[in-house]
N, C-alpha and C. Protein backbone atom coordinates (compact mmCIF):
# COMPACT_ATOMS: atom_id res chain seq x y z
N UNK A 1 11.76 32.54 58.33
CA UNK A 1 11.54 31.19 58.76
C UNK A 1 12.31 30.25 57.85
N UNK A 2 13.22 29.32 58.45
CA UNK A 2 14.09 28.86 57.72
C UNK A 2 13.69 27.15 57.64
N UNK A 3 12.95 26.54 57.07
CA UNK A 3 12.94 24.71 57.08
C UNK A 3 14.78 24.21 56.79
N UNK A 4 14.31 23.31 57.64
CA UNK A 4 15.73 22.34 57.81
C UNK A 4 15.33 20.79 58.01
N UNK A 5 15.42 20.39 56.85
CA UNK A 5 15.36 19.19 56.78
C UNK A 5 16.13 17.90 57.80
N UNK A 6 15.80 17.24 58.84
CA UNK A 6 16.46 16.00 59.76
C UNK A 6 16.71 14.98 58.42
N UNK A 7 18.15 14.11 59.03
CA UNK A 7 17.91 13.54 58.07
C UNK A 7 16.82 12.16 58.25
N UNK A 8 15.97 11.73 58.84
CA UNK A 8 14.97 11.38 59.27
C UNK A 8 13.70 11.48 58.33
N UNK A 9 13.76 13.12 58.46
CA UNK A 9 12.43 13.12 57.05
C UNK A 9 13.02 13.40 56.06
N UNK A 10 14.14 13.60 55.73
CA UNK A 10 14.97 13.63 54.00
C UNK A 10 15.14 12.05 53.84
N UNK A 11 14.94 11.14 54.88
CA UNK A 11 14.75 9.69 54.60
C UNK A 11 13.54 9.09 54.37
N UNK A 12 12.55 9.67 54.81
CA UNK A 12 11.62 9.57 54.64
C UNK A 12 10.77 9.82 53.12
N UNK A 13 10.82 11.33 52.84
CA UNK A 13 10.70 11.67 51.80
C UNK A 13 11.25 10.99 50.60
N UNK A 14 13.00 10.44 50.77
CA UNK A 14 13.06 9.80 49.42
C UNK A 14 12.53 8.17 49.31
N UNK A 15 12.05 7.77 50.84
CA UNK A 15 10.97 6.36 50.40
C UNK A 15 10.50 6.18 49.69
N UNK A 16 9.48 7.60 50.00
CA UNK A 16 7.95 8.10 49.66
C UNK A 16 8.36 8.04 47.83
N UNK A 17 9.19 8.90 47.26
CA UNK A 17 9.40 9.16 46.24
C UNK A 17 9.83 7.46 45.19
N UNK A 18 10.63 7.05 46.37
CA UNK A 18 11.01 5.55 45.41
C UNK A 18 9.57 4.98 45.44
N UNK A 19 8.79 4.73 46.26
CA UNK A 19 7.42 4.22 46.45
C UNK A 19 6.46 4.46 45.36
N UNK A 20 6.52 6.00 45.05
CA UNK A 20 5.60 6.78 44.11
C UNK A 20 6.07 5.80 42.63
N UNK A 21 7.22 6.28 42.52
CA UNK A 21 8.12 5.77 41.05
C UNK A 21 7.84 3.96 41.19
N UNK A 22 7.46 3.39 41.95
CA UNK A 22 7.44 1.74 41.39
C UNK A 22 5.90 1.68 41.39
N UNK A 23 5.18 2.73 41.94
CA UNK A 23 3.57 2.57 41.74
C UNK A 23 3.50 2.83 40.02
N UNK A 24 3.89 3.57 39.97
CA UNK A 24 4.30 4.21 38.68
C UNK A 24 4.49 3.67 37.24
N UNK A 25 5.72 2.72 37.97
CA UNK A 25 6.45 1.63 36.83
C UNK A 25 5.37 0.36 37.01
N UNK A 26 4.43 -0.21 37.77
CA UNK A 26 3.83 -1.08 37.86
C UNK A 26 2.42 -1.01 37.13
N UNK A 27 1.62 0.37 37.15
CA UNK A 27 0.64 0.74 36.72
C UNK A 27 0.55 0.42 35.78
N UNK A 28 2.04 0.90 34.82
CA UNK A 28 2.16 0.70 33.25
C UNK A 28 2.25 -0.43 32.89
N UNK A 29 2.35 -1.33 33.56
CA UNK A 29 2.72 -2.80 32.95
C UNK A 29 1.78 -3.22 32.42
N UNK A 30 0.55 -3.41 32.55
CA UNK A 30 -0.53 -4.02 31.97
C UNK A 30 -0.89 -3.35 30.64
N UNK A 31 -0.69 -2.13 30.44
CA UNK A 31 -0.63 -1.54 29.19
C UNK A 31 0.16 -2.26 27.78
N UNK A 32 1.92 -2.40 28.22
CA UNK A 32 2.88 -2.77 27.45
C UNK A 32 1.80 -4.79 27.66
N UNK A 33 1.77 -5.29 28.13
CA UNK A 33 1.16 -6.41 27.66
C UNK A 33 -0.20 -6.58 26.64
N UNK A 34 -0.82 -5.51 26.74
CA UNK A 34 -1.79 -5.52 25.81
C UNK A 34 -1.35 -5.58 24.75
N UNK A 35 -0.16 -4.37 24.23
CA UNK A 35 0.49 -4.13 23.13
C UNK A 35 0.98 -5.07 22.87
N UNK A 36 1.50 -6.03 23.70
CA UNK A 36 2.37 -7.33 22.78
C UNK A 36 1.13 -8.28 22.48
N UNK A 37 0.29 -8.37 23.38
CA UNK A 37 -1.35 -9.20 23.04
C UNK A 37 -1.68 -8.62 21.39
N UNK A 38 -1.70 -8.04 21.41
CA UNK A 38 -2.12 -6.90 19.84
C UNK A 38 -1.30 -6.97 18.87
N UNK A 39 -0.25 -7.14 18.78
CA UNK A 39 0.73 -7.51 18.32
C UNK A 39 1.02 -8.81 17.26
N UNK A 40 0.42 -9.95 17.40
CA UNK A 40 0.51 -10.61 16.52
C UNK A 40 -0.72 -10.45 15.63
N UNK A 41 -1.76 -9.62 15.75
CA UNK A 41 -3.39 -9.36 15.42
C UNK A 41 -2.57 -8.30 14.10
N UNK A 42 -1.69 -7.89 14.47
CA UNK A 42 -0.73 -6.75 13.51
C UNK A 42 0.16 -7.44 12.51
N UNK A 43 0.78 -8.12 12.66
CA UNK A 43 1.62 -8.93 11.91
C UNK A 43 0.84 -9.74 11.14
N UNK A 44 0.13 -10.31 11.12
CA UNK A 44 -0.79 -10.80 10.13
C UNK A 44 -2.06 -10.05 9.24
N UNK A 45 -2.01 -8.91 9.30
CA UNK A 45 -2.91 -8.17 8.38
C UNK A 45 -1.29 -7.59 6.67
N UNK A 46 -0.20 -7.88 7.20
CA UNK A 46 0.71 -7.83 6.05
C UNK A 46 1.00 -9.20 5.43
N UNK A 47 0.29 -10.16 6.41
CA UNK A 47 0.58 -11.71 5.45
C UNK A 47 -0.16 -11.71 4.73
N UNK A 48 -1.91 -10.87 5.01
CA UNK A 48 -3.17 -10.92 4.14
C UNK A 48 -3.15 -9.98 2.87
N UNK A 49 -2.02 -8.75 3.23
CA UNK A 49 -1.77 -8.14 1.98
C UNK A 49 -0.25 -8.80 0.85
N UNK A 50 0.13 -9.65 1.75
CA UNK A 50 0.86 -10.34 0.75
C UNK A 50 0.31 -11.02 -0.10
N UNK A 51 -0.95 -12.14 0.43
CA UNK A 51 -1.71 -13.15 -0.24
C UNK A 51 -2.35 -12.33 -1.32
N UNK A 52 -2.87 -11.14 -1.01
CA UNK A 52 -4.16 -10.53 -2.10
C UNK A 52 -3.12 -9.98 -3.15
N UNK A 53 -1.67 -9.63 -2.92
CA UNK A 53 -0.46 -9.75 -3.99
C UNK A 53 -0.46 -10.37 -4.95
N UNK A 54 -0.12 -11.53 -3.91
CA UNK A 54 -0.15 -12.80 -5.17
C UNK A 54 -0.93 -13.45 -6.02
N UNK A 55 -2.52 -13.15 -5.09
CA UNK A 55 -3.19 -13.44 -6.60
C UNK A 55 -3.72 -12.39 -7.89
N UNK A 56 -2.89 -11.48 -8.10
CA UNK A 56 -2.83 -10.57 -9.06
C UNK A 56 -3.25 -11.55 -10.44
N UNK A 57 -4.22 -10.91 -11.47
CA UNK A 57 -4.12 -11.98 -11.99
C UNK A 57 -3.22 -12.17 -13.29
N UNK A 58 -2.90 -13.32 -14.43
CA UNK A 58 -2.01 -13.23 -14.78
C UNK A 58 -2.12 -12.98 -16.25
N UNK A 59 -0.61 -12.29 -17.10
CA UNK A 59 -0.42 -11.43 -17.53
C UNK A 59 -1.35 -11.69 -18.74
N UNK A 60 -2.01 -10.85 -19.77
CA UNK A 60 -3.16 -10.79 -20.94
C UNK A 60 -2.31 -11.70 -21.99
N UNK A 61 -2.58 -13.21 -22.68
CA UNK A 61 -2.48 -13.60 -23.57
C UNK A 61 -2.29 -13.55 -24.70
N UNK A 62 -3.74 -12.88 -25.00
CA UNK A 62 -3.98 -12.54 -26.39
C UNK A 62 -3.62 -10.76 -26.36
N UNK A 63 -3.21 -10.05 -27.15
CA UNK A 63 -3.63 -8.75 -27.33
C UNK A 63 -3.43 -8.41 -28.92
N UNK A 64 -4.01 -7.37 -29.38
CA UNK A 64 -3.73 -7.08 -30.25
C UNK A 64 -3.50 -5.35 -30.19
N UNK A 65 -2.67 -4.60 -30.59
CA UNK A 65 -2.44 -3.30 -30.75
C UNK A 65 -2.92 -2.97 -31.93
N UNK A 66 -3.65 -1.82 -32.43
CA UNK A 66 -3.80 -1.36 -33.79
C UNK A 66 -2.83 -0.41 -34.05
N UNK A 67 -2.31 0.32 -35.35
CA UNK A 67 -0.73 0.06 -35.31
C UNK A 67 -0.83 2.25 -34.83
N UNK A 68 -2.33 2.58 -35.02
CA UNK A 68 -1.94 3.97 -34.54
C UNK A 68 -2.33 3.98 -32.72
N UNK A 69 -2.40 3.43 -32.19
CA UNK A 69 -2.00 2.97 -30.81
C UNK A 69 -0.38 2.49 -30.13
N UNK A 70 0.54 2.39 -31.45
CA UNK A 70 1.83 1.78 -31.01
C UNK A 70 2.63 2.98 -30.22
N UNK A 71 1.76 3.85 -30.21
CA UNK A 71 2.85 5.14 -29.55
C UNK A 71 2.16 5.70 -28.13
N UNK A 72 1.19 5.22 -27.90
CA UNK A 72 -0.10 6.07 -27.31
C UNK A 72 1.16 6.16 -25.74
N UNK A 73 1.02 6.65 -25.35
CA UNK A 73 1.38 6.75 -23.46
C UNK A 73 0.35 6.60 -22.84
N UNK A 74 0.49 5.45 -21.54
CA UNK A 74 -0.23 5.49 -20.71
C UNK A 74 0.37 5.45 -18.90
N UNK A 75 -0.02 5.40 -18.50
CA UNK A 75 -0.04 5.34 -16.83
C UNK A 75 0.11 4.18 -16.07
N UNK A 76 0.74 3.58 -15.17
CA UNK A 76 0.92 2.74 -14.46
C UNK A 76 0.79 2.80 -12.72
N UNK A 77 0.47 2.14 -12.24
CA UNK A 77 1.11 2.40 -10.43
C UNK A 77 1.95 0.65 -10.20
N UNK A 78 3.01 1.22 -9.71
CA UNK A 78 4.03 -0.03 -9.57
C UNK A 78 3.92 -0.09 -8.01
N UNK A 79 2.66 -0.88 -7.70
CA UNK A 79 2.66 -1.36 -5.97
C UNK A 79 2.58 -2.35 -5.89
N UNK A 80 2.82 -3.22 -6.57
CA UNK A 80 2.65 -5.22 -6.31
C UNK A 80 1.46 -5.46 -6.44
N UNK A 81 0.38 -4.73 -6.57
CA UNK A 81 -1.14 -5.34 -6.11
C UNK A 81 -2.08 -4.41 -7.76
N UNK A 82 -1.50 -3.54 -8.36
CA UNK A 82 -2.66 -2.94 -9.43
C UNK A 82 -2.14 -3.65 -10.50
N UNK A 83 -2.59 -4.30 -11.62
CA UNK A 83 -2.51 -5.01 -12.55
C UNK A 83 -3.49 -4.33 -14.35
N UNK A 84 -3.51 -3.06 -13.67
CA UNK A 84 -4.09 -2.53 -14.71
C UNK A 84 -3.45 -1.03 -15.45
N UNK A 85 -3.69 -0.30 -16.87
CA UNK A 85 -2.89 1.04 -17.19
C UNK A 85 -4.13 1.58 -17.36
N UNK A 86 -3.62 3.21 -17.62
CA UNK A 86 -4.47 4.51 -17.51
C UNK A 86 -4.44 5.06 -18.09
N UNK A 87 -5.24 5.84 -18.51
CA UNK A 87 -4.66 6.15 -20.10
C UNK A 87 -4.77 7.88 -19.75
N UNK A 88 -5.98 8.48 -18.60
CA UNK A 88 -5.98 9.89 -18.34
C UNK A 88 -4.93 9.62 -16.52
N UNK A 89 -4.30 10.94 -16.43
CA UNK A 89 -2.68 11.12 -15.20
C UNK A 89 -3.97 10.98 -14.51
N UNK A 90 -5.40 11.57 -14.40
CA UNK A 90 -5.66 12.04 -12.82
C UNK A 90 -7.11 11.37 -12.88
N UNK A 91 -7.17 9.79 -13.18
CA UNK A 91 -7.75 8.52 -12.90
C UNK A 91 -8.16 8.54 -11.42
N UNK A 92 -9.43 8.51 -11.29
CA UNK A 92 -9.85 8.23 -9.79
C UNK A 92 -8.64 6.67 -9.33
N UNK A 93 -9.16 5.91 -9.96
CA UNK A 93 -8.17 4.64 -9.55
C UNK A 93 -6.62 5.17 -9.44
N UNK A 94 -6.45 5.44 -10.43
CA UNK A 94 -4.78 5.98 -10.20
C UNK A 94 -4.42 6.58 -8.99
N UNK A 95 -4.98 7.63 -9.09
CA UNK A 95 -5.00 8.34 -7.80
C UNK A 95 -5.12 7.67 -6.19
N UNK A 96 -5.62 6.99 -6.19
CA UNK A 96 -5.71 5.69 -4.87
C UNK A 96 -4.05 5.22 -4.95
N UNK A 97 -3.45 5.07 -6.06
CA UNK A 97 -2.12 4.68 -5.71
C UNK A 97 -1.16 5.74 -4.47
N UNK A 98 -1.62 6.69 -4.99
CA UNK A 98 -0.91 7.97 -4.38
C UNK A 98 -0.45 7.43 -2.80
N UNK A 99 0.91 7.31 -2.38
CA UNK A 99 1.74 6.73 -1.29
C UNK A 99 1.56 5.58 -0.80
N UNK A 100 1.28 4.44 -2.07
CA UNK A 100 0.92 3.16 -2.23
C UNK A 100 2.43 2.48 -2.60
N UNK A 101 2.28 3.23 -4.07
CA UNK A 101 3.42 2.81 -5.09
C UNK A 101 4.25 3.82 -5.65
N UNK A 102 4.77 3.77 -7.21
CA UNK A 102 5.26 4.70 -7.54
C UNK A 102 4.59 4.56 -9.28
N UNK A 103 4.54 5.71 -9.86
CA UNK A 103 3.66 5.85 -11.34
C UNK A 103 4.83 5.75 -11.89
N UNK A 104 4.38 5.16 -13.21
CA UNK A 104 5.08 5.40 -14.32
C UNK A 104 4.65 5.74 -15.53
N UNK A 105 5.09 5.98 -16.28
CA UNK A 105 4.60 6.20 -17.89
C UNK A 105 5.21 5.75 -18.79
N UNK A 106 4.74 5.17 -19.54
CA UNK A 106 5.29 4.70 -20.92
C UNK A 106 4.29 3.94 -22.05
N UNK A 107 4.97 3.47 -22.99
CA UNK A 107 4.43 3.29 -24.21
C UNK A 107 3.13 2.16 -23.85
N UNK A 108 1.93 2.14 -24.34
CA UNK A 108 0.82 1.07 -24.60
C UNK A 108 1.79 -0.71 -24.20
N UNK A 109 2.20 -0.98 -25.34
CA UNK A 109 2.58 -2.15 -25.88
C UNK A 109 4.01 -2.88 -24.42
N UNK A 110 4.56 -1.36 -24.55
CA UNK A 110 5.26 -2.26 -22.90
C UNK A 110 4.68 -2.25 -21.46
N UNK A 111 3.78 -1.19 -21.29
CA UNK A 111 2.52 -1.78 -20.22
C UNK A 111 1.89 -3.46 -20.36
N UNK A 112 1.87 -3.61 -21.50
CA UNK A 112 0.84 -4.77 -21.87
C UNK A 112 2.14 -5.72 -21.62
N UNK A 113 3.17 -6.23 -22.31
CA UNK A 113 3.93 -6.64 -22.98
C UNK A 113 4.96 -6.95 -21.72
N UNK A 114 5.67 -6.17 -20.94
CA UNK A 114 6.46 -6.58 -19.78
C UNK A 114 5.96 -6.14 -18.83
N UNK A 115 4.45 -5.60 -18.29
CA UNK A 115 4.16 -5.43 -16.85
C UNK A 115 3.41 -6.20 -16.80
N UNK A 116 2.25 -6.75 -17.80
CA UNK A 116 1.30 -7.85 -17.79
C UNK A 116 -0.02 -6.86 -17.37
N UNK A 117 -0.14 -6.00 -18.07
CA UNK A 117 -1.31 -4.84 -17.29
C UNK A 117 -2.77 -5.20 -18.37
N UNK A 118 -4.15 -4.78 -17.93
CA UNK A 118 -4.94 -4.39 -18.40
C UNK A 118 -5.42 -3.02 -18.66
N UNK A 119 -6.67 -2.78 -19.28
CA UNK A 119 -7.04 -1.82 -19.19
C UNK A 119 -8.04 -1.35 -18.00
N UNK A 120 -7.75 -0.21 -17.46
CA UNK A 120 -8.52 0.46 -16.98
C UNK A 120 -9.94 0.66 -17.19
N UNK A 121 -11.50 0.21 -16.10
CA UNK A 121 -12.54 0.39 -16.95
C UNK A 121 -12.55 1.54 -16.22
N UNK A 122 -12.68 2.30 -16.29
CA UNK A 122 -13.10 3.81 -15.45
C UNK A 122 -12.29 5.11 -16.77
N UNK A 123 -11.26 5.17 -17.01
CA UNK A 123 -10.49 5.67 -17.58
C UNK A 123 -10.39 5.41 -19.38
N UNK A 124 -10.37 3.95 -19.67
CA UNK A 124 -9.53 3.27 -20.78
C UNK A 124 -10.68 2.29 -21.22
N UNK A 125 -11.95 2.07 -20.87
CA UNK A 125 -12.80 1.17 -21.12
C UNK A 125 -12.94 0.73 -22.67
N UNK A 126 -12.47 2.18 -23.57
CA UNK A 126 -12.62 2.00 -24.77
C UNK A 126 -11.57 1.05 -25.44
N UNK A 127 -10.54 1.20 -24.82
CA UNK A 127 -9.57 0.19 -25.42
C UNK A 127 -10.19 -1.38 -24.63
N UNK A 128 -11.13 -2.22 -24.68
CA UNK A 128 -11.18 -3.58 -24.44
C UNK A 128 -11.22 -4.21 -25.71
N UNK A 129 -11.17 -3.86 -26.58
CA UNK A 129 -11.12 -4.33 -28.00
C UNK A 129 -10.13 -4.96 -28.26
N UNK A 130 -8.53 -4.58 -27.40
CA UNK A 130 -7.41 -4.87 -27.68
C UNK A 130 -7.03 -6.33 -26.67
N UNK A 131 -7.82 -6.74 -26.09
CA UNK A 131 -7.96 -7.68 -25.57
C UNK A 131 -8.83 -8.72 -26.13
N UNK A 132 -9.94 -8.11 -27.05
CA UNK A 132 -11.02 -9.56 -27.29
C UNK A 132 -10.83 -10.12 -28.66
N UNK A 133 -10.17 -11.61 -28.50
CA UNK A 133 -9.73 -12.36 -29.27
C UNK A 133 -11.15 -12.52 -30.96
N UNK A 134 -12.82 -12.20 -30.51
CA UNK A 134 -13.28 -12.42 -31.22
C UNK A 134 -13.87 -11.44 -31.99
N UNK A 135 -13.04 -10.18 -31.87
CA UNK A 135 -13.01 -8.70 -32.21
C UNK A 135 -12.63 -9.18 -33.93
N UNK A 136 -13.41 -8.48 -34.75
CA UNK A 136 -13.47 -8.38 -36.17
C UNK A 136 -12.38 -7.14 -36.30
N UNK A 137 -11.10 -7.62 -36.70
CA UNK A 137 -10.30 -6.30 -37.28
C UNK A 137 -9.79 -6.05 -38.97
N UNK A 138 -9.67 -4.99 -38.94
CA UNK A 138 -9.37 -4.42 -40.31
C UNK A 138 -7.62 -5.00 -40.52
N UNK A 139 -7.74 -5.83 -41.40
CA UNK A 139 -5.92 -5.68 -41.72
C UNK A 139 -5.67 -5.21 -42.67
N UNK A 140 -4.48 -4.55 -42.49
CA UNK A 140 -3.95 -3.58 -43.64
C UNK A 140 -2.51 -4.17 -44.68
N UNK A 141 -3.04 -4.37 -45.92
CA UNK A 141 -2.07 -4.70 -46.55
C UNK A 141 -1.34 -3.55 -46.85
């Protein structure tokens, strides 16, 4: 049994088919408008992480280093938004940086000194001494 298409219903059939395909393309439309509706609701949750950027707060004033601390290494996360160092690598806080920012390491005094960092209370709590101006210290002649 052999079908043989007239061209009648091979005209028919490709109606049917253009018909199907604009039901098709029309269905979707209301979708792609939601997405642009949604869309500016998106663009402004990066203006709100810009703002909480900027008010980082600003860099420690006073510090004092004691002079067997001038070598110590500590920890950083360089994401625009942490303003504090670490003194142990695997810091619950630190760790939150992880595909935030990028870590660094280096000396106490240039954490403090050109990143404007604090200490860590979770990690480094013991060093707040080096911050409080009314801290009784030993000077060494």
């Amino acid at each position: 049994m052999n079908l043989y298409f007239t061209p009648s219903v091979t005209k028919q059939l490709r109606n049917a088919a253009f018909i199907l395909a604009l039901c098709t393309v029309a269905s979707c439309q209301p979708a792609e408008t939601e997405q642009q509706e949604q869309a500016p609701e998106v663009t402004e949750a990066p203006a709100q992480t810009a703002a909480v950027a900027a008010e980082k707060r600003p860099a420690p004033e006073f510090f004092v280093i004691p002079e067997n601390m001038l070598k110590k290494r500590v920890w950083i996360c360089e994401d625009g938004v942490s303003d504090i160092f670490h003194v142990q690598h695997d810091c619950p806080v630190l760790i939150e940086c992880r595909g935030k920012g990028t870590f660094r390491n280096l000396v106490l005094p240039r954490a403090i000194e050109d990143y404007g960092r604090y200490n860590c209370q979770v990690c480094s709590k013991d060093l707040d001494m080096i911050f409080d101006k009314d801290a009784v210290r030993e000077m060494n002649r």
